[in-house]
PDB file of N, CA and C in Angstrom:
ATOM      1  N   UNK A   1       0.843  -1.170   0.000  1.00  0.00           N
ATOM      2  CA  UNK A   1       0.000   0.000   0.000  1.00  0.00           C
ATOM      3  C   UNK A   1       0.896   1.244   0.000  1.00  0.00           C
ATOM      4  N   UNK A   2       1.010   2.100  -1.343  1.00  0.00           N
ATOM      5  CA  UNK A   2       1.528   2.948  -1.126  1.00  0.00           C
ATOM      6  C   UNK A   2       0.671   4.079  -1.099  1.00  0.00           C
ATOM      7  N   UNK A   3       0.678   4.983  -0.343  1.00  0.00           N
ATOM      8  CA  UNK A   3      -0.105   6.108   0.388  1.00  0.00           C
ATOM      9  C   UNK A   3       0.963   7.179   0.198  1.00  0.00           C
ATOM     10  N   UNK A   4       0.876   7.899  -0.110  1.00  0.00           N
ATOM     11  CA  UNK A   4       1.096   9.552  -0.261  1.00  0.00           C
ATOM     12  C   UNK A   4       1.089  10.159   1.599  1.00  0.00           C
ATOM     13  N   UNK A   5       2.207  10.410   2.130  1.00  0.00           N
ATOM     14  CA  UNK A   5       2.153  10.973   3.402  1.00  0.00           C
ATOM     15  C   UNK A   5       1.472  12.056   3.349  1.00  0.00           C
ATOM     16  N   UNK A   6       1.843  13.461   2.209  1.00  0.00           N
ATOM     17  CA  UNK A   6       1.852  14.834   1.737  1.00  0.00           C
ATOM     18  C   UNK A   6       0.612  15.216   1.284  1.00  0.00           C
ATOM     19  N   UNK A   7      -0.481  13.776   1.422  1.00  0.00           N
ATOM     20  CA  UNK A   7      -2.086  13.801   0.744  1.00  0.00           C
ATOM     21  C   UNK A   7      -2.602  14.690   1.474  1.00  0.00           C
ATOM     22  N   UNK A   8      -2.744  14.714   2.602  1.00  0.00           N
ATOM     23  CA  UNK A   8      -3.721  15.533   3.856  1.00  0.00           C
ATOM     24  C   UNK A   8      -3.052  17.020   3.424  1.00  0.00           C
ATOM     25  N   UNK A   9      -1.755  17.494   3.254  1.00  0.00           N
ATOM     26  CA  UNK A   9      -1.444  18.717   3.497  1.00  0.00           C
ATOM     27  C   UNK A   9      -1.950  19.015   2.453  1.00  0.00           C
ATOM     28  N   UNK A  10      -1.558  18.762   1.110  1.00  0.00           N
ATOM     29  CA  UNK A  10      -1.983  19.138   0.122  1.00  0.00           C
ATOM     30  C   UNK A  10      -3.527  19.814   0.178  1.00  0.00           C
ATOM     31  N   UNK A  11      -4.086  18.585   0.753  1.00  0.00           N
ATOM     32  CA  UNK A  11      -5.857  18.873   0.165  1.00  0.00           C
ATOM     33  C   UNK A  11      -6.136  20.237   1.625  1.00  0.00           C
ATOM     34  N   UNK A  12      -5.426  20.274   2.374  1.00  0.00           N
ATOM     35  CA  UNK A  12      -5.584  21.417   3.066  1.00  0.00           C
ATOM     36  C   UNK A  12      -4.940  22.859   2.597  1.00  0.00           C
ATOM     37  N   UNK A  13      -3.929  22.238   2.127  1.00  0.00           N
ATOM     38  CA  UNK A  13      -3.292  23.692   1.335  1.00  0.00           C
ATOM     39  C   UNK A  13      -4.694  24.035   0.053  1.00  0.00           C
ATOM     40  N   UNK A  14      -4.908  23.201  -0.295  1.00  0.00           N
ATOM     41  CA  UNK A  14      -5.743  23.743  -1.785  1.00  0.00           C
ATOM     42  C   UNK A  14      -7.065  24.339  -1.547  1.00  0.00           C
ATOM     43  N   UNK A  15      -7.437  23.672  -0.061  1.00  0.00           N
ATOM     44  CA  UNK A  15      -8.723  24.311   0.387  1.00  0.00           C
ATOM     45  C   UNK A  15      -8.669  25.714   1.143  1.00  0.00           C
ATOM     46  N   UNK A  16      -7.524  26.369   1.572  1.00  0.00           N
ATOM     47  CA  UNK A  16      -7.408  27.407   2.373  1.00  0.00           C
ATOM     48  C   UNK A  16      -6.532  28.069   0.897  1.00  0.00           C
ATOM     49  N   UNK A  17      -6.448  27.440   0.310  1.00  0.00           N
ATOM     50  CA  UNK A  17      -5.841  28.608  -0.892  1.00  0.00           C
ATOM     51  C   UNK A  17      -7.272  29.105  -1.783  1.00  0.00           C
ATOM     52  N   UNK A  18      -8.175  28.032  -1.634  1.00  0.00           N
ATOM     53  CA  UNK A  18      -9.147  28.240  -2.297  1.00  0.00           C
ATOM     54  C   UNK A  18     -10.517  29.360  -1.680  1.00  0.00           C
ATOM     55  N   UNK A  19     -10.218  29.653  -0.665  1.00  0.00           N
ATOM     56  CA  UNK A  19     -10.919  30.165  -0.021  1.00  0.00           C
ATOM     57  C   UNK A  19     -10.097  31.830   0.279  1.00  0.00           C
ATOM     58  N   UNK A  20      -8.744  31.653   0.423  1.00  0.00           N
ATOM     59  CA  UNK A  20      -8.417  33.119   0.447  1.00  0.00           C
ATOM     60  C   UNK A  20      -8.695  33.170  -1.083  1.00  0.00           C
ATOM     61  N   UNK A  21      -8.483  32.564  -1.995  1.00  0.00           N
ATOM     62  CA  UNK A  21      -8.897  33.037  -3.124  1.00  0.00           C
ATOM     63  C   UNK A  21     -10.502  34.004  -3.428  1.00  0.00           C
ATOM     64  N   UNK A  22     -11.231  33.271  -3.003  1.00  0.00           N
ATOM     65  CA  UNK A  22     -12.506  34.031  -2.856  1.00  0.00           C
ATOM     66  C   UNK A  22     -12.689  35.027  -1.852  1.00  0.00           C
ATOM     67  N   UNK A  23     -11.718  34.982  -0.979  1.00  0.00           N
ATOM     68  CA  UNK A  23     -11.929  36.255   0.092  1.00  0.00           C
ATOM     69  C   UNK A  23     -11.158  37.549  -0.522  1.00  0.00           C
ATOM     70  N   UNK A  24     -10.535  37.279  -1.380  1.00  0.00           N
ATOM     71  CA  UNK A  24      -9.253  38.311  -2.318  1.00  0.00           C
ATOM     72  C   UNK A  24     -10.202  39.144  -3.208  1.00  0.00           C
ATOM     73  N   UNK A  25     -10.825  37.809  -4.551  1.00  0.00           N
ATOM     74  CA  UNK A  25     -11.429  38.531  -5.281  1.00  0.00           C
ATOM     75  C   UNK A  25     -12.879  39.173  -4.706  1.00  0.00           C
ATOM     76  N   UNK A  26     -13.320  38.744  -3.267  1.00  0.00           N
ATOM     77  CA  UNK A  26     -14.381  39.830  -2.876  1.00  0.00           C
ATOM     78  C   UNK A  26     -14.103  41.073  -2.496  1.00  0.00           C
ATOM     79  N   UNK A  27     -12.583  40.979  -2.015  1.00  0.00           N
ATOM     80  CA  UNK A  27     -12.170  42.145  -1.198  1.00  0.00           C
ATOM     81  C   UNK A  27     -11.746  43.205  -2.710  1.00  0.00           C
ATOM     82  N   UNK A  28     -11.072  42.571  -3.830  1.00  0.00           N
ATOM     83  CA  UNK A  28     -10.893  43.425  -5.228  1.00  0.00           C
ATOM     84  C   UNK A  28     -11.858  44.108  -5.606  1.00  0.00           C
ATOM     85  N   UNK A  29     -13.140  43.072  -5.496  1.00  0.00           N
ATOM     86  CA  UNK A  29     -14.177  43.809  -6.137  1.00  0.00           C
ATOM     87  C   UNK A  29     -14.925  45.440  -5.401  1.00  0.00           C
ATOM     88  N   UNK A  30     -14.190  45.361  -4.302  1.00  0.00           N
ATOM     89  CA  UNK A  30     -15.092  46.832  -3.438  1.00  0.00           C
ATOM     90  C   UNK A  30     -14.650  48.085  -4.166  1.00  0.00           C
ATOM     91  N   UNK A  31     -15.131  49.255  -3.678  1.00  0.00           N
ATOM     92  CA  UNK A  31     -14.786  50.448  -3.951  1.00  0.00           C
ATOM     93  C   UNK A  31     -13.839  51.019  -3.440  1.00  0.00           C
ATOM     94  N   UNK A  32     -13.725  50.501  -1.819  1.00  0.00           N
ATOM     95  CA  UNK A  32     -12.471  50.598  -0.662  1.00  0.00           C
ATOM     96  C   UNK A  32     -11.193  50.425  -1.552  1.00  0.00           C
ATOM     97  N   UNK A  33     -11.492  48.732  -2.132  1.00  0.00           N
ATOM     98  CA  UNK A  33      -9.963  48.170  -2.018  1.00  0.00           C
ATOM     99  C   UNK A  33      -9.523  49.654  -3.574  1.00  0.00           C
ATOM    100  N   UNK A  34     -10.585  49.599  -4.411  1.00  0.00           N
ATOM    101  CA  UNK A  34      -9.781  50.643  -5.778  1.00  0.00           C
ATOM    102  C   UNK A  34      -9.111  51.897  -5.607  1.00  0.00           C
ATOM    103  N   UNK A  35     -10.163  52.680  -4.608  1.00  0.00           N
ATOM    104  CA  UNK A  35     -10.044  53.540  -3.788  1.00  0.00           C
ATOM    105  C   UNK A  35      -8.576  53.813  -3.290  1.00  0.00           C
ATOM    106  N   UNK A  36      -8.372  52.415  -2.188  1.00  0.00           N
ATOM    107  CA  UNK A  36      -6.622  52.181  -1.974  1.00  0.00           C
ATOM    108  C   UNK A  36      -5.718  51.916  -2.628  1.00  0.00           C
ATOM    109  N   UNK A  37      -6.043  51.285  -3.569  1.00  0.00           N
ATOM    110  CA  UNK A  37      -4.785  51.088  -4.737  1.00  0.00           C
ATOM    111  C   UNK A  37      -5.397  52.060  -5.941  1.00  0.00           C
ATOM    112  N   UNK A  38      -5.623  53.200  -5.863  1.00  0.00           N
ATOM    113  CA  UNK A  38      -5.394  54.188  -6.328  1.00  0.00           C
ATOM    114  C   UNK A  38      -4.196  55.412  -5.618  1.00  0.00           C
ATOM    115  N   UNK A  39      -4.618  55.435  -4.166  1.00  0.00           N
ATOM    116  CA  UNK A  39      -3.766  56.406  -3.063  1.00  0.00           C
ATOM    117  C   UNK A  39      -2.541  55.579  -3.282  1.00  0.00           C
ATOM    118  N   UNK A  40      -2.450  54.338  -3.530  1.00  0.00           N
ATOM    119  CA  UNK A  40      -1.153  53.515  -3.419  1.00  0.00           C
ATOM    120  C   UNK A  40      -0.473  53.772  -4.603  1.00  0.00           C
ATOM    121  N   UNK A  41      -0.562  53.870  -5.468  1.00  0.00           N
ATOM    122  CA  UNK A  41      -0.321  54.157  -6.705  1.00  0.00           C
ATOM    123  C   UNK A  41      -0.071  55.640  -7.040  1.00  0.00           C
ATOM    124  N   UNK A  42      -0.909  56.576  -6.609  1.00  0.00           N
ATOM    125  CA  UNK A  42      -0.006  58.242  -6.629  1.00  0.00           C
ATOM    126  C   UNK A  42       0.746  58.106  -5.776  1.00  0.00           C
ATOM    127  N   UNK A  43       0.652  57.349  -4.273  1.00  0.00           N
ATOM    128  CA  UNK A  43       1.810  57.561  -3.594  1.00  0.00           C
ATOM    129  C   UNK A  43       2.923  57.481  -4.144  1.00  0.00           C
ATOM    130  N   UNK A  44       3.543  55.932  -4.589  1.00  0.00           N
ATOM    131  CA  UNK A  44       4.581  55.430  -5.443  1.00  0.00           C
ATOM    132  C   UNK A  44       4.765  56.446  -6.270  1.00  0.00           C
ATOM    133  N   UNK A  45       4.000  56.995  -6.953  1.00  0.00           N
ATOM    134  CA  UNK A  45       4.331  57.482  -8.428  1.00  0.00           C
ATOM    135  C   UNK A  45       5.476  59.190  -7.924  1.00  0.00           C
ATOM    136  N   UNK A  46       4.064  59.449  -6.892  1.00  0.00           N
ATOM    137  CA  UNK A  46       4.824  60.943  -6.282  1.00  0.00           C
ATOM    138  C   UNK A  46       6.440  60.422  -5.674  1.00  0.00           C
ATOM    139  N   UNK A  47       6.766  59.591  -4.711  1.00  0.00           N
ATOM    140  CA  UNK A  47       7.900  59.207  -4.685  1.00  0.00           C
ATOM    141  C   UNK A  47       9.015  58.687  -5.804  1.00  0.00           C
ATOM    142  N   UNK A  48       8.395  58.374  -6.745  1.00  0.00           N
ATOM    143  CA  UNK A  48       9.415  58.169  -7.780  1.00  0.00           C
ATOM    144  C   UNK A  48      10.210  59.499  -8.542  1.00  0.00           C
ATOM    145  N   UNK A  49       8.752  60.382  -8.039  1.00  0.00           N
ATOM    146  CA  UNK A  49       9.092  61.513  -8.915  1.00  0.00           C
ATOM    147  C   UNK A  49      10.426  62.460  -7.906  1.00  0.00           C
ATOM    148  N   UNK A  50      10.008  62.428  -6.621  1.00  0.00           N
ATOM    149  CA  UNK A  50      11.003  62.894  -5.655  1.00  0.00           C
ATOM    150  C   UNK A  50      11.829  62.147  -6.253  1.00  0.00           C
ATOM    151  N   UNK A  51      12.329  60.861  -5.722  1.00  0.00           N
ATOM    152  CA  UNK A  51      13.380  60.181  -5.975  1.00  0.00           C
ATOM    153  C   UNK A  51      14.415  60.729  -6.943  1.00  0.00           C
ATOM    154  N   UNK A  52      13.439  60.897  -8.547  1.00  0.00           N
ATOM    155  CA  UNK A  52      14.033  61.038  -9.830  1.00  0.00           C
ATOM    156  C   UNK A  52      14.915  62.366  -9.377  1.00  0.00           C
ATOM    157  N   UNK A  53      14.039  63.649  -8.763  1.00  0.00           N
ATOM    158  CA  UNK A  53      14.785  64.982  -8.546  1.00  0.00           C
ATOM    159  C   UNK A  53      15.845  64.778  -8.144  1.00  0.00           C
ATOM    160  N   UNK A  54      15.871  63.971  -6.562  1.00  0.00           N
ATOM    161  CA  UNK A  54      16.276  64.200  -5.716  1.00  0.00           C
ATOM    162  C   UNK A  54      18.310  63.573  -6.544  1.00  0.00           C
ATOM    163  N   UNK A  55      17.982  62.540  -7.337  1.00  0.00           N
ATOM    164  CA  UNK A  55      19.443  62.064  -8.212  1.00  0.00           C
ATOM    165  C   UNK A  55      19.653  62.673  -9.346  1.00  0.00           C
ATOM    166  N   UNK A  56      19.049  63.621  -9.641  1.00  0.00           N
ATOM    167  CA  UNK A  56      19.446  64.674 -10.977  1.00  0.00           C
ATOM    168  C   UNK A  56      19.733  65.512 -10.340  1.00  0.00           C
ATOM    169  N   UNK A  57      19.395  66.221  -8.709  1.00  0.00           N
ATOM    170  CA  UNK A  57      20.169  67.296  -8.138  1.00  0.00           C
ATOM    171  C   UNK A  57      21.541  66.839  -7.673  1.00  0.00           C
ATOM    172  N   UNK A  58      21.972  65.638  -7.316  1.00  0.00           N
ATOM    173  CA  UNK A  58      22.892  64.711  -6.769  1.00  0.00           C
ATOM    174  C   UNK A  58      24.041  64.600  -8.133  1.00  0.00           C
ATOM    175  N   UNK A  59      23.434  64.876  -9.212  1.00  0.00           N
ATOM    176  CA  UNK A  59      23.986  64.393 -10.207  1.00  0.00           C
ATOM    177  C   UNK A  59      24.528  65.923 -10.720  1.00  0.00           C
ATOM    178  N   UNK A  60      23.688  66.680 -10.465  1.00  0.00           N
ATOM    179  CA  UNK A  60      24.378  68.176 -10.946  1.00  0.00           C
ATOM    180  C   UNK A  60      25.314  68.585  -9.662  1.00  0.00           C
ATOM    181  N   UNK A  61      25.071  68.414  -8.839  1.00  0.00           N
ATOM    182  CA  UNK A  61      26.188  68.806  -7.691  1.00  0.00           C
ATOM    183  C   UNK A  61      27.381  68.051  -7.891  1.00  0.00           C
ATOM    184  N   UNK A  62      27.476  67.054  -8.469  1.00  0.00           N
ATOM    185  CA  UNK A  62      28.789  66.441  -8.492  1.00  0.00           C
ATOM    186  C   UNK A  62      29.217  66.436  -9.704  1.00  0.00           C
ATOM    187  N   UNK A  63      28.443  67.062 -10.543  1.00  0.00           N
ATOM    188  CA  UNK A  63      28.826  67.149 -11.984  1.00  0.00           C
ATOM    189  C   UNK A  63      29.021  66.149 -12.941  1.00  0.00           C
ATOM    190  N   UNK A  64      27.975  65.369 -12.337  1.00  0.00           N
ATOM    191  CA  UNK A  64      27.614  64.222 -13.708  1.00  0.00           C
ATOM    192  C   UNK A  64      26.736  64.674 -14.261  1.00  0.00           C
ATOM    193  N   UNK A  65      26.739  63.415 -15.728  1.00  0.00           N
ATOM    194  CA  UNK A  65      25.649  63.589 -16.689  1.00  0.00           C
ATOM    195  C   UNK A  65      24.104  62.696 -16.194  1.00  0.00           C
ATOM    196  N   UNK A  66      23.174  63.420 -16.341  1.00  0.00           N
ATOM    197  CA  UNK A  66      21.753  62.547 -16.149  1.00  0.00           C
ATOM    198  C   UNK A  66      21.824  61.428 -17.482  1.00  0.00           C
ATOM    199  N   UNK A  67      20.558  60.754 -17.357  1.00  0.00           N
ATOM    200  CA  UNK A  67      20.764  60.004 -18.519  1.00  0.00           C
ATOM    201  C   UNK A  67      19.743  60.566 -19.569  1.00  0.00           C
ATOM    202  N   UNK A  68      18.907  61.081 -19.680  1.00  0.00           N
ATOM    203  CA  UNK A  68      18.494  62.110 -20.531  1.00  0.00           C
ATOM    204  C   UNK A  68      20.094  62.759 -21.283  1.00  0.00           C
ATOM    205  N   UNK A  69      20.347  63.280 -20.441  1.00  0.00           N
ATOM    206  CA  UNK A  69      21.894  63.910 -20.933  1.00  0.00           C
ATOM    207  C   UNK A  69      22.708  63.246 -22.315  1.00  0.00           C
ATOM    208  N   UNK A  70      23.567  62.022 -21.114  1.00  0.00           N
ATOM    209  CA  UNK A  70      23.852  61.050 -22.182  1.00  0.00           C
ATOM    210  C   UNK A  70      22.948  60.400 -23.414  1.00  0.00           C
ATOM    211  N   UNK A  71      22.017  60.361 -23.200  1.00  0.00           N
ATOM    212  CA  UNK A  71      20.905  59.687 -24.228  1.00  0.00           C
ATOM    213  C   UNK A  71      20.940  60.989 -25.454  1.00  0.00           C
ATOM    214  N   UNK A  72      20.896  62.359 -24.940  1.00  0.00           N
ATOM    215  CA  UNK A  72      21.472  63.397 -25.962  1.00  0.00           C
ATOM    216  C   UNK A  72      22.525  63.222 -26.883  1.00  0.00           C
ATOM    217  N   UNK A  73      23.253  62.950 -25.930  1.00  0.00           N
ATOM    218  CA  UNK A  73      24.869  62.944 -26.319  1.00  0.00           C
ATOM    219  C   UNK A  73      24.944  62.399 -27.532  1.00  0.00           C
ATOM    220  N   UNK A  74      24.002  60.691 -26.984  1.00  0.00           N
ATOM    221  CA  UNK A  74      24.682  59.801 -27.521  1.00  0.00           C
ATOM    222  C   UNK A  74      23.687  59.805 -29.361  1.00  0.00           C
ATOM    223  N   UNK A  75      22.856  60.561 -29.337  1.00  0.00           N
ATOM    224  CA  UNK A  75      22.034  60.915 -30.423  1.00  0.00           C
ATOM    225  C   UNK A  75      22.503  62.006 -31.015  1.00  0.00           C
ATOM    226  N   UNK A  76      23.528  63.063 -30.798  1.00  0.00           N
ATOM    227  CA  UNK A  76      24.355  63.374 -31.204  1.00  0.00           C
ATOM    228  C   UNK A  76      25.215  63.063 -32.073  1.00  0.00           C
ATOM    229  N   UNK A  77      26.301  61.908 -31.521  1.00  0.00           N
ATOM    230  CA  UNK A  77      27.288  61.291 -31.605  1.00  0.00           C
ATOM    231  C   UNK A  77      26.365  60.804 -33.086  1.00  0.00           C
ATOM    232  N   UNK A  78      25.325  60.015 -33.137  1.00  0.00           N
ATOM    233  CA  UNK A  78      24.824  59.281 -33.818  1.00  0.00           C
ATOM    234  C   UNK A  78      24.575  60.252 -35.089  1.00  0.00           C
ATOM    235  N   UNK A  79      24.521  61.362 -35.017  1.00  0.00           N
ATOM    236  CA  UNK A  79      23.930  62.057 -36.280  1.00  0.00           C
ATOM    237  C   UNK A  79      25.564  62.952 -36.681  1.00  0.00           C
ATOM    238  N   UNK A  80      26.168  62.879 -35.577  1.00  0.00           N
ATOM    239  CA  UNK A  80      27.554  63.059 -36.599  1.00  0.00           C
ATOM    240  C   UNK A  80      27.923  61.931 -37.416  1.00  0.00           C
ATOM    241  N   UNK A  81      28.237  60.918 -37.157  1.00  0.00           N
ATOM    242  CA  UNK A  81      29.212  59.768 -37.401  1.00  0.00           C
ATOM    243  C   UNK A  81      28.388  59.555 -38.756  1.00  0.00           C
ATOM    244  N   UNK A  82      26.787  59.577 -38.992  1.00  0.00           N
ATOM    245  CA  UNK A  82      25.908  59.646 -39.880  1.00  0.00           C
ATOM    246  C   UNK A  82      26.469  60.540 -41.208  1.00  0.00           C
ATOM    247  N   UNK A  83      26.787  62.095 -40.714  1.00  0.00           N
ATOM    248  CA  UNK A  83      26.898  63.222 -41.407  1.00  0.00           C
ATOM    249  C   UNK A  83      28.857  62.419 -42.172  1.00  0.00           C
ATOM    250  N   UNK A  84      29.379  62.298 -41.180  1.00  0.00           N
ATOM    251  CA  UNK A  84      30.885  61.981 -41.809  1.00  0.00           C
ATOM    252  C   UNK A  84      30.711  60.837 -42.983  1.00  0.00           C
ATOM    253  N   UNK A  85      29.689  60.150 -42.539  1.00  0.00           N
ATOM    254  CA  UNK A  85      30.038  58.552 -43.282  1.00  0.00           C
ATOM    255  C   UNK A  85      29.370  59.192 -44.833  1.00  0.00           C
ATOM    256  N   UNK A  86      28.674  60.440 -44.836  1.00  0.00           N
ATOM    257  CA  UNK A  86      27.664  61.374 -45.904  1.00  0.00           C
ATOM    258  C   UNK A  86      29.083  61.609 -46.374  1.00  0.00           C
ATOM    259  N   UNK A  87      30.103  62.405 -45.854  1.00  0.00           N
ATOM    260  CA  UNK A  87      30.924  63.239 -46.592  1.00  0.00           C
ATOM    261  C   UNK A  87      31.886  62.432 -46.911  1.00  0.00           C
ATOM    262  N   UNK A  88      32.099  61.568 -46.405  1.00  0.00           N
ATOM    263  CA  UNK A  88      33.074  60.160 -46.379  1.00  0.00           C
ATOM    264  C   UNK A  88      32.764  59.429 -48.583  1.00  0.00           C
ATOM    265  N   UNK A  89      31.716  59.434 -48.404  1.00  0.00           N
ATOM    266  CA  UNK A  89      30.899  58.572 -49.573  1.00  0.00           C
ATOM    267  C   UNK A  89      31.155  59.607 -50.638  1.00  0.00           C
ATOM    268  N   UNK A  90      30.894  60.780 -50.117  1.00  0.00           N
ATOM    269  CA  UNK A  90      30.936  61.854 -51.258  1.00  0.00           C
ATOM    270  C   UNK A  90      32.109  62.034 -51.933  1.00  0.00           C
ATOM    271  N   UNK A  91      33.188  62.117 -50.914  1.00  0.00           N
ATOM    272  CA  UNK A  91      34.571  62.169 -51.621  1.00  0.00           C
ATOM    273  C   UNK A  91      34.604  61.298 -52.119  1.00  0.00           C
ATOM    274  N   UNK A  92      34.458  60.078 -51.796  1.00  0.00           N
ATOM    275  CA  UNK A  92      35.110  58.993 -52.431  1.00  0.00           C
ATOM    276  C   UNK A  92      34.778  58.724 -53.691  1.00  0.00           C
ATOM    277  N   UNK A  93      33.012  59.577 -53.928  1.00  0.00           N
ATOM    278  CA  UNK A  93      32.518  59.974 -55.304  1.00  0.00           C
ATOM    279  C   UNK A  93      33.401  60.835 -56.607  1.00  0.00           C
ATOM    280  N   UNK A  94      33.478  61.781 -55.626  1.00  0.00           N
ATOM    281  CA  UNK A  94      34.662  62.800 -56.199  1.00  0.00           C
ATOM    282  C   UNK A  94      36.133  62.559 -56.713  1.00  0.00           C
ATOM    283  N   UNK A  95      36.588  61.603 -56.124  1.00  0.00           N
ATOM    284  CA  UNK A  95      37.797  60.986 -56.324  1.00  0.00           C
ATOM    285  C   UNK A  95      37.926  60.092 -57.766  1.00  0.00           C
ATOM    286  N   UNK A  96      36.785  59.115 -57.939  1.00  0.00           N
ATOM    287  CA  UNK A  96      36.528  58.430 -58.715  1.00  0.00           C
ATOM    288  C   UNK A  96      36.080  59.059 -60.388  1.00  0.00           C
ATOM    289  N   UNK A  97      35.636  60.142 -59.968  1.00  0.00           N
ATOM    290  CA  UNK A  97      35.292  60.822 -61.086  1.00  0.00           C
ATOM    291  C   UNK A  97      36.587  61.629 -62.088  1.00  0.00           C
ATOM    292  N   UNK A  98      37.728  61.763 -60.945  1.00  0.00           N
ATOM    293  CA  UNK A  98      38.753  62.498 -61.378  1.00  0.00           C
ATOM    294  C   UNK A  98      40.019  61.409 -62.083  1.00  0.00           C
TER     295      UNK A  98
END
C-alpha cells in the first residue's frame, strides 16, 4: 500500500488557498480596495518623482551627466558619425570621377 504521506497537506493547502482566493477577489471587487490602490499608486508614483529629482540634483552637484543627458549625447554622436560617413561617400565619389 503505497499512500502519499503529503495527501492531507496538500488537500488542506488547496482548500485554504481556495478560499483566500474568494476572500481576495471579494475584497478586489469593493470600492475601498480601488479607492486604496489608487492612493497607493499616486503615492509610489509621487515618490518616484522625488526620488528622480532628488538624483538629478545629486547628479548636478557632483557634476555628472543625467541620462536624458547622455541619451542626448549619444544621439548626437549618432547624427555626426551619420553626417561623416555622408561626406566620407561623397569624396570617395569625387575621387573616382577624377
Amino acid at each position: 500500500m503505497a499512500t502519499d504521506p503529503f495527501e492531507a497537506w496538500r488537500q488542506i493547502a488547496a482548500a485554504q488557498e481556495k478560499q483566500l482566493s474568494a476572500l481576495f477577489e471579494r475584497a478586489a471587487g469593493t470600492d475601498a480596495f480601488a479607492e486604496s490602490l489608487g492612493k497607493a499608486l499616486e503615492a509610489y508614483l509621487n515618490a518616484t518623482q522625488v526620488s528622480r529629482e532628488n538624483v538629478e540634483r545629486f547628479l548636478a552637484a557632483s557634476n555628472l551627466p543625467t541620462r536624458a543627458e547622455v541619451a542626448r549625447l549619444a544621439e548626437r554622436v549618432d547624427e555626426l558619425t551619420t553626417r561623416i560617413d555622408e561626406l566620407i561617400a561623397k569624396l570617395g565619389k569625387k575621387k573616382k570621377k577624377k
